[in-house]
N, C-alpha and C. Protein backbone atom coordinates (compact mmCIF):
# COMPACT_ATOMS: atom_id res chain seq x y z
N UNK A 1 0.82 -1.19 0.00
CA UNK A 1 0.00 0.00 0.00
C UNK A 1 0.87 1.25 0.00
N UNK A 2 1.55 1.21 0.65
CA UNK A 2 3.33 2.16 0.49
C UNK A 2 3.34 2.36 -0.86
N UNK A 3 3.80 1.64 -1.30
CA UNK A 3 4.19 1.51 -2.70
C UNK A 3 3.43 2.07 -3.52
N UNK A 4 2.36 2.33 -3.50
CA UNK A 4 1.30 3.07 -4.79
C UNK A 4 1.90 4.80 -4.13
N UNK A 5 1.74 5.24 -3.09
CA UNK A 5 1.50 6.60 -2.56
C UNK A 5 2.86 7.12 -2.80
N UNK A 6 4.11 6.46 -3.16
CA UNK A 6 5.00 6.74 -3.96
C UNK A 6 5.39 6.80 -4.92
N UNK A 7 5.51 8.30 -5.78
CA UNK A 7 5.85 8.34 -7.16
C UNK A 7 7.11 8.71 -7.74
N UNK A 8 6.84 8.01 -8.95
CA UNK A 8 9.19 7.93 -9.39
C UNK A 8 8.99 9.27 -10.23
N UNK A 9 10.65 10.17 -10.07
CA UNK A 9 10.43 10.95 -10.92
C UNK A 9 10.62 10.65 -12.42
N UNK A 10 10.26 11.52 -13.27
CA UNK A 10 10.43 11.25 -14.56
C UNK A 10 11.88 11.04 -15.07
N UNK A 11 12.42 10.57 -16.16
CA UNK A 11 13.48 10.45 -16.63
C UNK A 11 13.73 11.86 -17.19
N UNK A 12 14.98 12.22 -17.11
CA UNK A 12 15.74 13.21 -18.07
C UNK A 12 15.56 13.39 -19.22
N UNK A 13 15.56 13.99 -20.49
CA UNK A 13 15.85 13.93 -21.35
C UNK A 13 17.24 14.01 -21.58
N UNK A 14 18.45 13.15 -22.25
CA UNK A 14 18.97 12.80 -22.14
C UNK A 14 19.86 13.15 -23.78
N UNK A 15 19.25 12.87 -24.62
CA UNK A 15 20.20 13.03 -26.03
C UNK A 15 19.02 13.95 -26.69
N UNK A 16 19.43 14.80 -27.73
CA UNK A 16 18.74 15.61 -28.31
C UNK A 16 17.90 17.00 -27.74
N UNK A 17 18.59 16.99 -26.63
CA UNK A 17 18.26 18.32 -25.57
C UNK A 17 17.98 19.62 -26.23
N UNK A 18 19.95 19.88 -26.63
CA UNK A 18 20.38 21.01 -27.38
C UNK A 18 19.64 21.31 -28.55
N UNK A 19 19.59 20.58 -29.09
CA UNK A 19 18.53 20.23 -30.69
C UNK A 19 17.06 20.61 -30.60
N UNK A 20 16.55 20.01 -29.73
CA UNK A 20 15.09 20.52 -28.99
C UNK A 20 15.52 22.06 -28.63
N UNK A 21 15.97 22.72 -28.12
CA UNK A 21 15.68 23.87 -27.55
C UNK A 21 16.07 25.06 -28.31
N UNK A 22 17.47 24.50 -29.32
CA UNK A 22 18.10 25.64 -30.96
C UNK A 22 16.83 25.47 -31.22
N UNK A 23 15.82 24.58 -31.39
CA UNK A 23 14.96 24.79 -32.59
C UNK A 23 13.57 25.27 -32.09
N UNK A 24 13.61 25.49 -31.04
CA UNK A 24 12.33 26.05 -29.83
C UNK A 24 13.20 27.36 -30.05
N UNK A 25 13.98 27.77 -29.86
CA UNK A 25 14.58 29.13 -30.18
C UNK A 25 14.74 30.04 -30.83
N UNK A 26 15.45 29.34 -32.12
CA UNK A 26 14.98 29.66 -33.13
C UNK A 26 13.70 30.32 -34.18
N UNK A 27 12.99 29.11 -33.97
CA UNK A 27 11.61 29.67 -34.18
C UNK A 27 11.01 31.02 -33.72
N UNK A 28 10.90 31.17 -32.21
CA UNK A 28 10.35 32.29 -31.50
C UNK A 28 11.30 33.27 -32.24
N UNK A 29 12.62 33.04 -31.87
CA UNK A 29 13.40 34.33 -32.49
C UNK A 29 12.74 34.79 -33.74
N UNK A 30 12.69 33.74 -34.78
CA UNK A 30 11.78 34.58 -36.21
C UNK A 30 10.79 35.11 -35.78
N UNK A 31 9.47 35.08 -35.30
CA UNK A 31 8.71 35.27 -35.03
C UNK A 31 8.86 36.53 -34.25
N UNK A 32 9.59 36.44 -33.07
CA UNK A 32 9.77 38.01 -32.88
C UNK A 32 10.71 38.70 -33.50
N UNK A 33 11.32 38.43 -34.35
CA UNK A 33 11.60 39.49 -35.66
C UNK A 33 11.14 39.58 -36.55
N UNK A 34 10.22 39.03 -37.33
CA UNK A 34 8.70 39.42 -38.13
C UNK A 34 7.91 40.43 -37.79
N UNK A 35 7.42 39.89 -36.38
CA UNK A 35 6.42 41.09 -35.84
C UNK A 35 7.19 42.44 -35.82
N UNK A 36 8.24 42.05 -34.97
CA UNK A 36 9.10 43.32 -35.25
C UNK A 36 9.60 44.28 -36.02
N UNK A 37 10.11 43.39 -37.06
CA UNK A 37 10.33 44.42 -38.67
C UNK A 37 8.70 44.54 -38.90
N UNK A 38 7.45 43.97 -39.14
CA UNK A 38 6.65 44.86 -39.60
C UNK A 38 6.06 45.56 -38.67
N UNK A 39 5.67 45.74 -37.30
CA UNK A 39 5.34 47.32 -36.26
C UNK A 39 6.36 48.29 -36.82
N UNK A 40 7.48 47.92 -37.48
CA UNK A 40 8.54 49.27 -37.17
C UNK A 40 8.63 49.45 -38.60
N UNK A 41 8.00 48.93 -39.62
CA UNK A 41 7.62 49.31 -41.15
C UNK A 41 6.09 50.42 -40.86
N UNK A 42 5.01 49.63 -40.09
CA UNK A 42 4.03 50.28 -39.57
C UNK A 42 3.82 51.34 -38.87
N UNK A 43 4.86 51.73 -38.06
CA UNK A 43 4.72 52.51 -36.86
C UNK A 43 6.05 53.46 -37.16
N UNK A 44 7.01 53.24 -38.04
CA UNK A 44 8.20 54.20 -38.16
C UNK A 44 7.97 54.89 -39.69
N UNK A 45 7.96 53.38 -40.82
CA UNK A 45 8.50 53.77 -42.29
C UNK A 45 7.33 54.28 -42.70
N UNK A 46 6.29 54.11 -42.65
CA UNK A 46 5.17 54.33 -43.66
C UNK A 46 4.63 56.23 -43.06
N UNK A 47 4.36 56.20 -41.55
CA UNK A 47 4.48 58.05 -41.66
C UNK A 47 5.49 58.41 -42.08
N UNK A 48 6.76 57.96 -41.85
CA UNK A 48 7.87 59.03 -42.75
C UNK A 48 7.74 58.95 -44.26
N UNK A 49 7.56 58.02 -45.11
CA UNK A 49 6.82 57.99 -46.05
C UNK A 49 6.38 58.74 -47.16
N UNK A 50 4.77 58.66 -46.19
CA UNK A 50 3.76 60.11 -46.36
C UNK A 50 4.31 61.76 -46.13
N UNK A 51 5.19 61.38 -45.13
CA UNK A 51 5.63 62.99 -44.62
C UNK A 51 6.99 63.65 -45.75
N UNK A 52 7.77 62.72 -45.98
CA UNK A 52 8.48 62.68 -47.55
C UNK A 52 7.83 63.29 -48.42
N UNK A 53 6.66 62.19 -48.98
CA UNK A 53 5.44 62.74 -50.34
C UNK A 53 5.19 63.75 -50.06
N UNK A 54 4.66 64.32 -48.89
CA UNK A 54 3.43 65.70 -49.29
C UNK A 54 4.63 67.00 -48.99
N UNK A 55 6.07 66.50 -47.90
CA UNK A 55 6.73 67.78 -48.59
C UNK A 55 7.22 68.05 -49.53
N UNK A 56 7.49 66.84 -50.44
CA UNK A 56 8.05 67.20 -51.90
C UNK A 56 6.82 67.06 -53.00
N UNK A 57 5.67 66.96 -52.62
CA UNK A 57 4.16 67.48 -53.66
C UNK A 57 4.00 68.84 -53.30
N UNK A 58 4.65 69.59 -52.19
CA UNK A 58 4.48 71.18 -51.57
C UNK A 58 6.14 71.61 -52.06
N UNK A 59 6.70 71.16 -52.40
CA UNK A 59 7.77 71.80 -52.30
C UNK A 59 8.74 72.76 -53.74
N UNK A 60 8.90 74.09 -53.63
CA UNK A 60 9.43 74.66 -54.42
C UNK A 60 10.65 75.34 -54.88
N UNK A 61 11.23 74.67 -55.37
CA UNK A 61 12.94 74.92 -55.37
C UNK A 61 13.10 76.01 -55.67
N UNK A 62 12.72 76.59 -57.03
CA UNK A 62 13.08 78.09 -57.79
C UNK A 62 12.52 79.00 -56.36
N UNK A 63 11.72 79.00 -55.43
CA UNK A 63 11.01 79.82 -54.38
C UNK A 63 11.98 79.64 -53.04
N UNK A 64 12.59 78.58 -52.98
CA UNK A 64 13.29 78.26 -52.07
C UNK A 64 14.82 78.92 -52.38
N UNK A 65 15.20 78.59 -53.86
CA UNK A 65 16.40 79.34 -54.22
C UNK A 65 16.49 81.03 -53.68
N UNK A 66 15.00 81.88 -54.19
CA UNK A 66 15.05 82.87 -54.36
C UNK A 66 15.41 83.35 -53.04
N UNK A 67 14.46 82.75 -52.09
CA UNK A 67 14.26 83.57 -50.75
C UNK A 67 15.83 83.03 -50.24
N UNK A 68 16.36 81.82 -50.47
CA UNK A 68 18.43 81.88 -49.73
C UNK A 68 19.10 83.51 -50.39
N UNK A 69 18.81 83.74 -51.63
CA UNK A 69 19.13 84.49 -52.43
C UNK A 69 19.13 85.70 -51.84
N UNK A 70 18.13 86.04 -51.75
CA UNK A 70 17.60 87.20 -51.11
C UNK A 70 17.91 87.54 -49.48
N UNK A 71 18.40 86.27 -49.21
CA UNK A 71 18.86 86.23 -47.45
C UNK A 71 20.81 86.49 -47.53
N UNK A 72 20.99 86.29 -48.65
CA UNK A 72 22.82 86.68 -49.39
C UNK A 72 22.76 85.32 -48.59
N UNK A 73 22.83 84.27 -48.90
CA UNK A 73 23.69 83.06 -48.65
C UNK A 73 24.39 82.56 -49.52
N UNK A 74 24.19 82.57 -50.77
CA UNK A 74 25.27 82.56 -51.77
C UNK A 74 26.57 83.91 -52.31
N UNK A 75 27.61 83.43 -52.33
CA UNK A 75 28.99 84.57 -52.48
C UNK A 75 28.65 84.54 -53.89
N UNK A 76 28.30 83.61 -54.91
CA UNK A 76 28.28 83.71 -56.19
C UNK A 76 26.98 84.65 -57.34
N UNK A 77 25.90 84.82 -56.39
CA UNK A 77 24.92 85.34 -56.97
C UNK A 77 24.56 86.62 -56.36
């Protein structure tokens, strides 16, 4: 009756440990660098982006030249 109310522990894992756990590792690692590169495509690249486009759809060089011009920042003109 002893004998039942005592339990053996489990065996070790023993060969293929390292192998099991590179590849439990591994994995997650991709996975949190997926999510990662795309939040930071989502959340960094795509407003800078947009904010790129609409200042160079607003933006005017010959107007921008004039007014440096007019401020003497060029020795040549």
């Amino acid at each position: 009756m002893a004998d039942k109310a005592v339990s053996t522990a489990s065996k070790p894992m023993m060969r293929g440990l390292l192998n099991a756990q590179i590849k439990r590792n591994l994995i997650a690692s991709l996975v949190f660098a997926a999510i990662s590169g795309v939040a930071v495509k989502q959340l960094i690249g795509n407003p800078r982006k947009r904010k790129y486009a609409e200042f160079y759809r607003t933006y005017d060089a010959e107007k921008e030249f004039e007014e440096m011009k007019a401020k003497g920042l060029f020795q040549s003109c």
